[in-house]
PDB file of N, CA and C in Angstrom:
ATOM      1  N   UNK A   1       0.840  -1.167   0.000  1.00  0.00           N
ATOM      2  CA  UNK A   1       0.000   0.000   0.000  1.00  0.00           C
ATOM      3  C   UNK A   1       0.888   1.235   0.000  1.00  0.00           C
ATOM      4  N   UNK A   2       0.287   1.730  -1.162  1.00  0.00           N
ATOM      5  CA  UNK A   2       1.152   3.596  -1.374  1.00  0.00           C
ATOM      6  C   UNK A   2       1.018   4.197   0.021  1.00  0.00           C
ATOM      7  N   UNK A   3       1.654   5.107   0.732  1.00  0.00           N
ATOM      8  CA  UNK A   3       1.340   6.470   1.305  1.00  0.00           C
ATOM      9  C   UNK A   3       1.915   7.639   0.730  1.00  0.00           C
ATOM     10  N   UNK A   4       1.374   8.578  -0.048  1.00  0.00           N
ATOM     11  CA  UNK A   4       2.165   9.685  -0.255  1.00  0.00           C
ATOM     12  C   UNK A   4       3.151  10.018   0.898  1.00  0.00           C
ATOM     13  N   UNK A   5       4.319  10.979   0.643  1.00  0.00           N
ATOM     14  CA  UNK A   5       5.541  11.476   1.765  1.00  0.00           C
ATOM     15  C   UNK A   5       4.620  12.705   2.291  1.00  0.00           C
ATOM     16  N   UNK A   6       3.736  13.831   1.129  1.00  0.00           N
ATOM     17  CA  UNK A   6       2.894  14.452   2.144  1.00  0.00           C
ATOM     18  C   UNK A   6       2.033  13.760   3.062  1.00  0.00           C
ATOM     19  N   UNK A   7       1.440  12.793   2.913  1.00  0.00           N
ATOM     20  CA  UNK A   7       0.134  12.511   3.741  1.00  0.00           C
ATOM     21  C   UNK A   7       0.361  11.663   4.783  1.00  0.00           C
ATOM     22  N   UNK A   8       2.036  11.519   5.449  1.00  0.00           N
ATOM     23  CA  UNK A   8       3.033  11.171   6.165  1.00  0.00           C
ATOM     24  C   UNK A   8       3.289  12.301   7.065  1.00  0.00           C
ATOM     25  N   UNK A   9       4.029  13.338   6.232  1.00  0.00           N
ATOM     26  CA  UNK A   9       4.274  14.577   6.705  1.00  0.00           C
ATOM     27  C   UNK A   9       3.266  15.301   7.177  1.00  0.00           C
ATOM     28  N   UNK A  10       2.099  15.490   6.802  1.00  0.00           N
ATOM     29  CA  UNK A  10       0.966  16.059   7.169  1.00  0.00           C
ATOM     30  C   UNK A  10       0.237  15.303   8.759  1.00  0.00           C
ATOM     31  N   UNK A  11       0.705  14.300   8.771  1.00  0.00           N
ATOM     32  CA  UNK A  11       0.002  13.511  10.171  1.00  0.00           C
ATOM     33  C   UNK A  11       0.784  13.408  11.267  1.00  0.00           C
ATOM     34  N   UNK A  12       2.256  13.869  10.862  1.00  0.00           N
ATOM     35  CA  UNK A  12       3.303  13.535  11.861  1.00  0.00           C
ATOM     36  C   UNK A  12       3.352  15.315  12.551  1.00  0.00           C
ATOM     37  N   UNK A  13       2.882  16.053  11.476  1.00  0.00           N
ATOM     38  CA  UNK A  13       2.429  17.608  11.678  1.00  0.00           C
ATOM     39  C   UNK A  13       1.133  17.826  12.804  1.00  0.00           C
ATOM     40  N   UNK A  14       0.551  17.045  12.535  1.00  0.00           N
ATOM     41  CA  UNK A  14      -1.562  17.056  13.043  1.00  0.00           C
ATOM     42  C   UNK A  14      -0.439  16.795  14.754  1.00  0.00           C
ATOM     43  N   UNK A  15      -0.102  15.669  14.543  1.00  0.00           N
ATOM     44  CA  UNK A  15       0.578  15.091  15.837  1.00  0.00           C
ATOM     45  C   UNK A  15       1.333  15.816  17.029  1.00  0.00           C
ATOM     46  N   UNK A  16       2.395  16.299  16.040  1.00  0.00           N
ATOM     47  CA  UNK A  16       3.313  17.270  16.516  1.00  0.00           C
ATOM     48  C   UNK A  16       2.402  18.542  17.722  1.00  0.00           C
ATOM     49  N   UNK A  17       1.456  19.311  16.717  1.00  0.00           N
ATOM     50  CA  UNK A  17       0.846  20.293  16.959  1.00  0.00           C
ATOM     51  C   UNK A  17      -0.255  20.024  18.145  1.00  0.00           C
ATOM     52  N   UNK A  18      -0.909  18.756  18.123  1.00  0.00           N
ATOM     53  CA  UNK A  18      -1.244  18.687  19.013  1.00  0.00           C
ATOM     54  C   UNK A  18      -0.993  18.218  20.286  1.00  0.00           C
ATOM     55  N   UNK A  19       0.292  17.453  20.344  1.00  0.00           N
ATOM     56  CA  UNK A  19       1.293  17.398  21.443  1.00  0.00           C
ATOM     57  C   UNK A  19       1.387  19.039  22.183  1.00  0.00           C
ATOM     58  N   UNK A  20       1.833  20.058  21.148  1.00  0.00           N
ATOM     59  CA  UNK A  20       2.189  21.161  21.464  1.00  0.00           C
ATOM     60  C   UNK A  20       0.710  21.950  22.041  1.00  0.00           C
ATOM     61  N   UNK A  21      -0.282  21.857  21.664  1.00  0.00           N
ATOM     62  CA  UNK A  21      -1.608  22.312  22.091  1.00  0.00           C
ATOM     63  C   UNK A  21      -1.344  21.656  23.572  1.00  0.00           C
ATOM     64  N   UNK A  22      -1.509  20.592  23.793  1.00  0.00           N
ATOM     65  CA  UNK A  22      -1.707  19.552  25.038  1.00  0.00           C
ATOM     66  C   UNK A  22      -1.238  19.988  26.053  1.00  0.00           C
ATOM     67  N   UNK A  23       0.119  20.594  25.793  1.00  0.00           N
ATOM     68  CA  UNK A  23       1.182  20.647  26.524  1.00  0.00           C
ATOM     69  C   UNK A  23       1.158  21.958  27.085  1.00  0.00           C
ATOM     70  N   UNK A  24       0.486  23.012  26.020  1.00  0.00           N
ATOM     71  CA  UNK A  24       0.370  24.306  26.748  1.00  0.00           C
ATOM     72  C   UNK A  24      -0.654  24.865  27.416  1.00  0.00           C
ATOM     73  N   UNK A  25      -1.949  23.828  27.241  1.00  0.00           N
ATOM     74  CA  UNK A  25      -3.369  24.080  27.689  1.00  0.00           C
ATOM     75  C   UNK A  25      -3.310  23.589  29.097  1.00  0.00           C
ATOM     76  N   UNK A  26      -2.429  22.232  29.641  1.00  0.00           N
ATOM     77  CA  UNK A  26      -2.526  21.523  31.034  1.00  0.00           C
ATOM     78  C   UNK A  26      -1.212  21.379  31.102  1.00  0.00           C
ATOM     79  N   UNK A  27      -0.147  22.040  31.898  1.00  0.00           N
ATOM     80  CA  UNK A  27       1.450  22.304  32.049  1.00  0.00           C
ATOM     81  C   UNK A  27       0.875  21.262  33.182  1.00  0.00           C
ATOM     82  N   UNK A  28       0.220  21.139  34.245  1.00  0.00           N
ATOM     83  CA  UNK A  28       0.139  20.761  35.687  1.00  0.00           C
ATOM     84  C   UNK A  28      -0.057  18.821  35.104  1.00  0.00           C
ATOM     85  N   UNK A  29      -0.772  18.497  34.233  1.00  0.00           N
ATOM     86  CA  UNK A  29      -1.124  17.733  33.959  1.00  0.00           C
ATOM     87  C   UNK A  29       0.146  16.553  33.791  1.00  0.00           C
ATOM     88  N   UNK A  30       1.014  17.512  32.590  1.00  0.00           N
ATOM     89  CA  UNK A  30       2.131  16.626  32.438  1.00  0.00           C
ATOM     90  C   UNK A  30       3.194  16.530  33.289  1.00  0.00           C
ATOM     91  N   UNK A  31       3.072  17.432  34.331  1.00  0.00           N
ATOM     92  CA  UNK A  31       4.478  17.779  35.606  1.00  0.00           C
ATOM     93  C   UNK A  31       4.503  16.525  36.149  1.00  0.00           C
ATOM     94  N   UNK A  32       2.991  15.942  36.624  1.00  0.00           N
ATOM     95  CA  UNK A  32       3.204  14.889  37.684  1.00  0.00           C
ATOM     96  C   UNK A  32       2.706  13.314  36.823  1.00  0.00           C
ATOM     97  N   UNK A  33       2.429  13.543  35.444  1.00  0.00           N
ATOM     98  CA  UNK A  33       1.983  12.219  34.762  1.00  0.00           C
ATOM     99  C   UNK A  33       3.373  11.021  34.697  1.00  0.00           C
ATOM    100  N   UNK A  34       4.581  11.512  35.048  1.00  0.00           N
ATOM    101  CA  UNK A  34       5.478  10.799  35.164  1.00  0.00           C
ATOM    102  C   UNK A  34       5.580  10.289  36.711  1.00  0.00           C
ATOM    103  N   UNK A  35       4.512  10.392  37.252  1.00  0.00           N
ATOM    104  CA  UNK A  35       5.153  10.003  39.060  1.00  0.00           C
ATOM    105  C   UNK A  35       4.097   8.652  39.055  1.00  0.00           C
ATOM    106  N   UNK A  36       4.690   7.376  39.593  1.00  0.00           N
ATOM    107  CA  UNK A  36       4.190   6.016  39.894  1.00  0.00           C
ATOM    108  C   UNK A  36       3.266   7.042  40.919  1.00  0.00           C
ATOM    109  N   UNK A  37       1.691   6.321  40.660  1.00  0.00           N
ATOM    110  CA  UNK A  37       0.898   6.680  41.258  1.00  0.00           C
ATOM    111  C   UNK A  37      -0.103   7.513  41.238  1.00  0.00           C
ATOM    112  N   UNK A  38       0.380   8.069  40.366  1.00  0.00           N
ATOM    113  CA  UNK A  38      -0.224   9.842  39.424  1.00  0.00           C
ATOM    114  C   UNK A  38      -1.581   9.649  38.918  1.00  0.00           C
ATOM    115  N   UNK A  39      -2.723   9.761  39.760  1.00  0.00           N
ATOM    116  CA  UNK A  39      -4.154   9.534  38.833  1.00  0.00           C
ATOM    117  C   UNK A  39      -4.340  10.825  37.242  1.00  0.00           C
ATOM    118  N   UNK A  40      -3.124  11.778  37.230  1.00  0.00           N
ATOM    119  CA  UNK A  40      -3.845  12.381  35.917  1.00  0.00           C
ATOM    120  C   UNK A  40      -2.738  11.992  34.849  1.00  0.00           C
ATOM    121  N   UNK A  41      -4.339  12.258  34.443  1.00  0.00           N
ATOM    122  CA  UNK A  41      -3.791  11.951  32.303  1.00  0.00           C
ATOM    123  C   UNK A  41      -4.656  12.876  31.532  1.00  0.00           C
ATOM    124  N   UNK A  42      -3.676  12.778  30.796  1.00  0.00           N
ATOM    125  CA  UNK A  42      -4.016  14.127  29.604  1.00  0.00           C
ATOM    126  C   UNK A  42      -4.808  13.247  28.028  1.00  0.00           C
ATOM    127  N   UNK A  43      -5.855  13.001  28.159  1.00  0.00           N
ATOM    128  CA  UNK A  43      -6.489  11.951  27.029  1.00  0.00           C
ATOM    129  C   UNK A  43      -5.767  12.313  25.892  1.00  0.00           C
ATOM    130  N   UNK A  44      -5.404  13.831  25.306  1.00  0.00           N
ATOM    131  CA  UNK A  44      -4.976  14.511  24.021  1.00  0.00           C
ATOM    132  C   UNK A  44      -3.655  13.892  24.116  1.00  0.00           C
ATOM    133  N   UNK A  45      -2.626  13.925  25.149  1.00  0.00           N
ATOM    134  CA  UNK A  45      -1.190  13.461  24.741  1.00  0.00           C
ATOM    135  C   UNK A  45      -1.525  11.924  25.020  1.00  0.00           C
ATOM    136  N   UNK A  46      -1.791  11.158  25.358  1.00  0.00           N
ATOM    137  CA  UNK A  46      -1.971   9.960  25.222  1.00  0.00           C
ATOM    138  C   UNK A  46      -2.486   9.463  24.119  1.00  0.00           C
ATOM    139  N   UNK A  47      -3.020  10.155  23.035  1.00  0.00           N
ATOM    140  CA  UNK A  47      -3.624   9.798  22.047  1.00  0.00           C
ATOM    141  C   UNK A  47      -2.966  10.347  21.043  1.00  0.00           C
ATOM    142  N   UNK A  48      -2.325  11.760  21.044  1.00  0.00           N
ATOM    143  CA  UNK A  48      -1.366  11.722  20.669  1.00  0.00           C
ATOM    144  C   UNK A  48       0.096  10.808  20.449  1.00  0.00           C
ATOM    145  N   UNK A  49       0.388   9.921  21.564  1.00  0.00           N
ATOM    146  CA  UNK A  49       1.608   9.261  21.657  1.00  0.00           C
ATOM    147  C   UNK A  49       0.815   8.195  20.861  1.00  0.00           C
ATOM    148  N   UNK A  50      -0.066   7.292  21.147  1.00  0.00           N
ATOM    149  CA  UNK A  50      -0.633   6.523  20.346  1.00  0.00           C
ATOM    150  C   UNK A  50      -0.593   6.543  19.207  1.00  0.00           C
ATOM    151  N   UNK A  51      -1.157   7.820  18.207  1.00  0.00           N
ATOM    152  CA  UNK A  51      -0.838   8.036  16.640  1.00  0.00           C
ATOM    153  C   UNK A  51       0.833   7.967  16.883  1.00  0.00           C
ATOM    154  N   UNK A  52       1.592   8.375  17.371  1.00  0.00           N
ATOM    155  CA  UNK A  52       2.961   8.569  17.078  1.00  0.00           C
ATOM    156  C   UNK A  52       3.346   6.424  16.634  1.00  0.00           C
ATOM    157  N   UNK A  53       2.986   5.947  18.041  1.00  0.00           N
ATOM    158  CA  UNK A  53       3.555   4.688  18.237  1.00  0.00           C
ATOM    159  C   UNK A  53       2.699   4.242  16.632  1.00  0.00           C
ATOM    160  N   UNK A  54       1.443   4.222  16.191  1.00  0.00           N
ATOM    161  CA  UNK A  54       0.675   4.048  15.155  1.00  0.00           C
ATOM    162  C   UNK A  54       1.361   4.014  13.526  1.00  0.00           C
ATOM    163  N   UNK A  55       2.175   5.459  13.528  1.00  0.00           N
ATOM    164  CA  UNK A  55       2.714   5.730  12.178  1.00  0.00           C
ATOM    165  C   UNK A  55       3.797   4.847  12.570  1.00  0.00           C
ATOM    166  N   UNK A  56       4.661   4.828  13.174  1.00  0.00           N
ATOM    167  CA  UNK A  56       6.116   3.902  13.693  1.00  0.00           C
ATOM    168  C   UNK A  56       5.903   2.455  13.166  1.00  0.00           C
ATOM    169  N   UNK A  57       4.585   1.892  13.422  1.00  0.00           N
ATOM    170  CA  UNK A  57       4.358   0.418  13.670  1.00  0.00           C
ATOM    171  C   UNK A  57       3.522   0.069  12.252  1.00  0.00           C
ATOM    172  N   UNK A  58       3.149   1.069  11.579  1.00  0.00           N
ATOM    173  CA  UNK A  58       2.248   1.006  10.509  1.00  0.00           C
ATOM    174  C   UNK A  58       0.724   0.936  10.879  1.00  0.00           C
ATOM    175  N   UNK A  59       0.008   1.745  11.950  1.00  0.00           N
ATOM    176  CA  UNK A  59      -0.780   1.200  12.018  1.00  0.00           C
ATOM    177  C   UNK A  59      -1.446  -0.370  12.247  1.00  0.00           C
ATOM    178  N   UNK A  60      -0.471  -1.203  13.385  1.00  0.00           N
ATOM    179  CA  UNK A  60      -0.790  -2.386  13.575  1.00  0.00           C
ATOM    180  C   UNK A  60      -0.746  -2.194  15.386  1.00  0.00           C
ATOM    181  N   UNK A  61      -2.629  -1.735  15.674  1.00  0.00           N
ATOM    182  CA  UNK A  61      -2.832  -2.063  16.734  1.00  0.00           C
ATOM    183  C   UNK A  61      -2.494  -3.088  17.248  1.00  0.00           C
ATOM    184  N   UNK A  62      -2.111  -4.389  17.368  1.00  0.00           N
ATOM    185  CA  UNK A  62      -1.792  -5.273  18.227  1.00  0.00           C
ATOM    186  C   UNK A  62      -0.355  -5.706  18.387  1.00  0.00           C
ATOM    187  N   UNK A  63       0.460  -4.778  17.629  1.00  0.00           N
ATOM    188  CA  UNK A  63       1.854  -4.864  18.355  1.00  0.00           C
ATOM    189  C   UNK A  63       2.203  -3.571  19.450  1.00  0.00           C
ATOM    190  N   UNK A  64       1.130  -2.266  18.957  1.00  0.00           N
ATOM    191  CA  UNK A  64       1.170  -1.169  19.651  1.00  0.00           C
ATOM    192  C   UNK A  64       1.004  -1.778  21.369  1.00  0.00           C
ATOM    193  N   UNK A  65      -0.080  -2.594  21.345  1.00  0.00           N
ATOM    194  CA  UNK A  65      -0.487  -3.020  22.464  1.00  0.00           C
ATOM    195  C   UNK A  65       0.354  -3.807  23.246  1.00  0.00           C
ATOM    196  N   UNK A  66       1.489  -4.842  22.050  1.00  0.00           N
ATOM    197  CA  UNK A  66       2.299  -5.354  22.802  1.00  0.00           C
ATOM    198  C   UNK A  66       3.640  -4.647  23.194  1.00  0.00           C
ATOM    199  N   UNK A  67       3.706  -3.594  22.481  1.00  0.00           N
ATOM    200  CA  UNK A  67       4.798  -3.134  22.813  1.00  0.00           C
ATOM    201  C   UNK A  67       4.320  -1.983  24.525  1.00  0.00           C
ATOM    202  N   UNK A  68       3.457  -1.510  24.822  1.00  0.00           N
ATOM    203  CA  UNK A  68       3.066  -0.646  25.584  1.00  0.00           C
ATOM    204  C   UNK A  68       3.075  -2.041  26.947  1.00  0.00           C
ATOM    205  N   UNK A  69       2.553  -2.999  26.532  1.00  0.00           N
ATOM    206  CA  UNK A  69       2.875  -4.303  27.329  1.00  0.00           C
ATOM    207  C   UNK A  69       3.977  -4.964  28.201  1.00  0.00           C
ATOM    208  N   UNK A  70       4.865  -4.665  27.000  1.00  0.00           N
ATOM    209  CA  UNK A  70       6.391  -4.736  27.647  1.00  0.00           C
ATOM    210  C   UNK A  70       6.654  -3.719  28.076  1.00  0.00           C
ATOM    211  N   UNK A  71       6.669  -2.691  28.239  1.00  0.00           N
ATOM    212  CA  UNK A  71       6.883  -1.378  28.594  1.00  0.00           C
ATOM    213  C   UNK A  71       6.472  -1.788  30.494  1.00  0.00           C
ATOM    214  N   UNK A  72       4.966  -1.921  30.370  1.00  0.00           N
ATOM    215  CA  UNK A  72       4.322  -2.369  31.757  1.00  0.00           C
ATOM    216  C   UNK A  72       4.986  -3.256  32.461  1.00  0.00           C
ATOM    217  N   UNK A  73       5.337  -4.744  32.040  1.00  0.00           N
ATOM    218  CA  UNK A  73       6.162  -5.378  32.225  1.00  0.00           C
ATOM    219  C   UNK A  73       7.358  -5.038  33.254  1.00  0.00           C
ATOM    220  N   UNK A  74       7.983  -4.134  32.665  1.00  0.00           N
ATOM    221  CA  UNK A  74       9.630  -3.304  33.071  1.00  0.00           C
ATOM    222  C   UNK A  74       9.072  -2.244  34.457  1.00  0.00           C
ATOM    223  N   UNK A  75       7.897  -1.492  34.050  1.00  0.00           N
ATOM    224  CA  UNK A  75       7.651  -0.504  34.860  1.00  0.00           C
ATOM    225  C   UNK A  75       6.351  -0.930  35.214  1.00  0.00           C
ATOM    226  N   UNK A  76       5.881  -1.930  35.987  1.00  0.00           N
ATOM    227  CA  UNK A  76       4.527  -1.562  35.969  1.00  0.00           C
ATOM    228  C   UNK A  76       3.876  -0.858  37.389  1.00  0.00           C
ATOM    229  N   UNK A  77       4.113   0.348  37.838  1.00  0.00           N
ATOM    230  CA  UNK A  77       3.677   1.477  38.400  1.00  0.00           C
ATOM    231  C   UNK A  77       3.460   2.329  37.431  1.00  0.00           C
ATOM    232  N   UNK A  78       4.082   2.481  36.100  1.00  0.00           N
ATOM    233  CA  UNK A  78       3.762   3.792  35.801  1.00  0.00           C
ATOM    234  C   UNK A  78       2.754   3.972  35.012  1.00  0.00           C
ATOM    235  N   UNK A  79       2.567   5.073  34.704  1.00  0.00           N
ATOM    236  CA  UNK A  79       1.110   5.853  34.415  1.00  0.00           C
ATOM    237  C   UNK A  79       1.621   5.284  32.454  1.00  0.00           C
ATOM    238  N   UNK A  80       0.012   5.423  31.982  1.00  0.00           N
ATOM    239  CA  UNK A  80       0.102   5.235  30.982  1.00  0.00           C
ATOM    240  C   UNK A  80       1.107   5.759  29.739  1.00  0.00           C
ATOM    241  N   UNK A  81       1.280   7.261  30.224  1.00  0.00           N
ATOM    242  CA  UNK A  81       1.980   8.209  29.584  1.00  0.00           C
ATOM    243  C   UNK A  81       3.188   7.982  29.044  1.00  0.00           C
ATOM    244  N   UNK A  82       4.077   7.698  30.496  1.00  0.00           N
ATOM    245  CA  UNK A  82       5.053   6.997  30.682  1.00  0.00           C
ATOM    246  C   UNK A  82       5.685   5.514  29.992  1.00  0.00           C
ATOM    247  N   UNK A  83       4.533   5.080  29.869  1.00  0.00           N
ATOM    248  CA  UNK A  83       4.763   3.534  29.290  1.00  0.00           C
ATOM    249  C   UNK A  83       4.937   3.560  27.345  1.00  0.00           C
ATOM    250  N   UNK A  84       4.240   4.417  27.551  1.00  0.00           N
ATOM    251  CA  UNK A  84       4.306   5.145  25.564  1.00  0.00           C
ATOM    252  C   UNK A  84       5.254   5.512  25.117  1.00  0.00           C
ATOM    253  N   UNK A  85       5.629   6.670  26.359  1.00  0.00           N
ATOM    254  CA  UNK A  85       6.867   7.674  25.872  1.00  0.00           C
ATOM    255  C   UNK A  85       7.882   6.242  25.833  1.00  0.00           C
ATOM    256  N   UNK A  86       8.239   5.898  26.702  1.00  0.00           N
ATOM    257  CA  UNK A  86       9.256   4.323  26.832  1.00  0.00           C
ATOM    258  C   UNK A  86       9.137   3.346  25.644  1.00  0.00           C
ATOM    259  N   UNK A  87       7.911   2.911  25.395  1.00  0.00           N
ATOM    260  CA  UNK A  87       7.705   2.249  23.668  1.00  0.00           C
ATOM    261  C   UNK A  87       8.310   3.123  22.742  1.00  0.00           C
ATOM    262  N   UNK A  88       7.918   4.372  23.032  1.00  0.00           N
ATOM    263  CA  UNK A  88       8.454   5.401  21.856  1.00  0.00           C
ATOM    264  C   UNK A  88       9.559   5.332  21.416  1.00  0.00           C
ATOM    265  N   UNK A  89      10.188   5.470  22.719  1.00  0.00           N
ATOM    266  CA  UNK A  89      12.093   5.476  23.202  1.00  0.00           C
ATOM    267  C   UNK A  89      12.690   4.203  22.435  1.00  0.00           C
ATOM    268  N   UNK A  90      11.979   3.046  22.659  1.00  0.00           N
ATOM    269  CA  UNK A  90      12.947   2.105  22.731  1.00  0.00           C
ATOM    270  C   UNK A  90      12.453   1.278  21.333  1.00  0.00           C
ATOM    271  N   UNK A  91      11.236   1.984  20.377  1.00  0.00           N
ATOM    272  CA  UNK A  91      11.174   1.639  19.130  1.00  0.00           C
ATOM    273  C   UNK A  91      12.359   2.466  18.334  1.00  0.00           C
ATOM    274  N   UNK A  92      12.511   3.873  18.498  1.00  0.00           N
ATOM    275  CA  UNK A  92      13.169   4.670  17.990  1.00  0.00           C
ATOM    276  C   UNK A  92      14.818   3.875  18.014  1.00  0.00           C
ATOM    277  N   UNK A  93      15.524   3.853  18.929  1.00  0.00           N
ATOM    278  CA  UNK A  93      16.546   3.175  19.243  1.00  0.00           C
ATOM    279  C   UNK A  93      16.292   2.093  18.864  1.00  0.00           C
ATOM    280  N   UNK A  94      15.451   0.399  18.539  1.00  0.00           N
ATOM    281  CA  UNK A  94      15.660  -0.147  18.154  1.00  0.00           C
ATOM    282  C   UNK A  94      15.868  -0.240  16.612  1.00  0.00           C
ATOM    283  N   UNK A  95      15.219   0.897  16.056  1.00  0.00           N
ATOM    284  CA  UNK A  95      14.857   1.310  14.764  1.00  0.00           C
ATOM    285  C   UNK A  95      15.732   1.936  13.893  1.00  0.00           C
ATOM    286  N   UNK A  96      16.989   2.299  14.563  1.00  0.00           N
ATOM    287  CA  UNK A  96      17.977   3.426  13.865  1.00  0.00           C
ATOM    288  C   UNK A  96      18.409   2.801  12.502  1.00  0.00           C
TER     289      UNK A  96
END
């Protein structure tokens, strides 16, 4: 299956921007989403990190899931956020 390089670029943009929305609308939100124990979450950056892990994986929900899995696995206190950003991390680095 084709993807144009815009319609790549254009979603990794949607993404970007709304990371950056997320981030400036609830500062308090993301201060403590890294602390084991932390009841808040920011639905927009979590869904955000999701499309991120999404384009990375091709759109194959059920490795997204396993990879956020192992993540839990390693850390499992931490908040969802946390467990993404860490998939994120350690797709990127496995990926170079």
């Amino acid at each position: 299956m084709y993807i144009p390089p815009f319609a790549i670029f254009a979603a990794v943009a949607v993404v970007v921007i709304l990371v950056y929305i997320a981030l400036r609308q609830r500062p308090s939100a993301t201060k403590h989403a890294g602390k084991p124990g932390s009841k808040v979450a920011n639905p927009v950056v979590i869904e955000s990190l999701r499309q991120n892990l999404r384009l990375k994986t091709g759109y194959n929900e059920p490795l997204i899931d396993r990879l956020v899995q192992f993540e839990r696995e390693r850390l499992p206190n931490a908040p969802l956020q946390t467990l993404m950003e860490s998939a994120i991390e350690r797709w990127e680095r496995d990926n170079r």
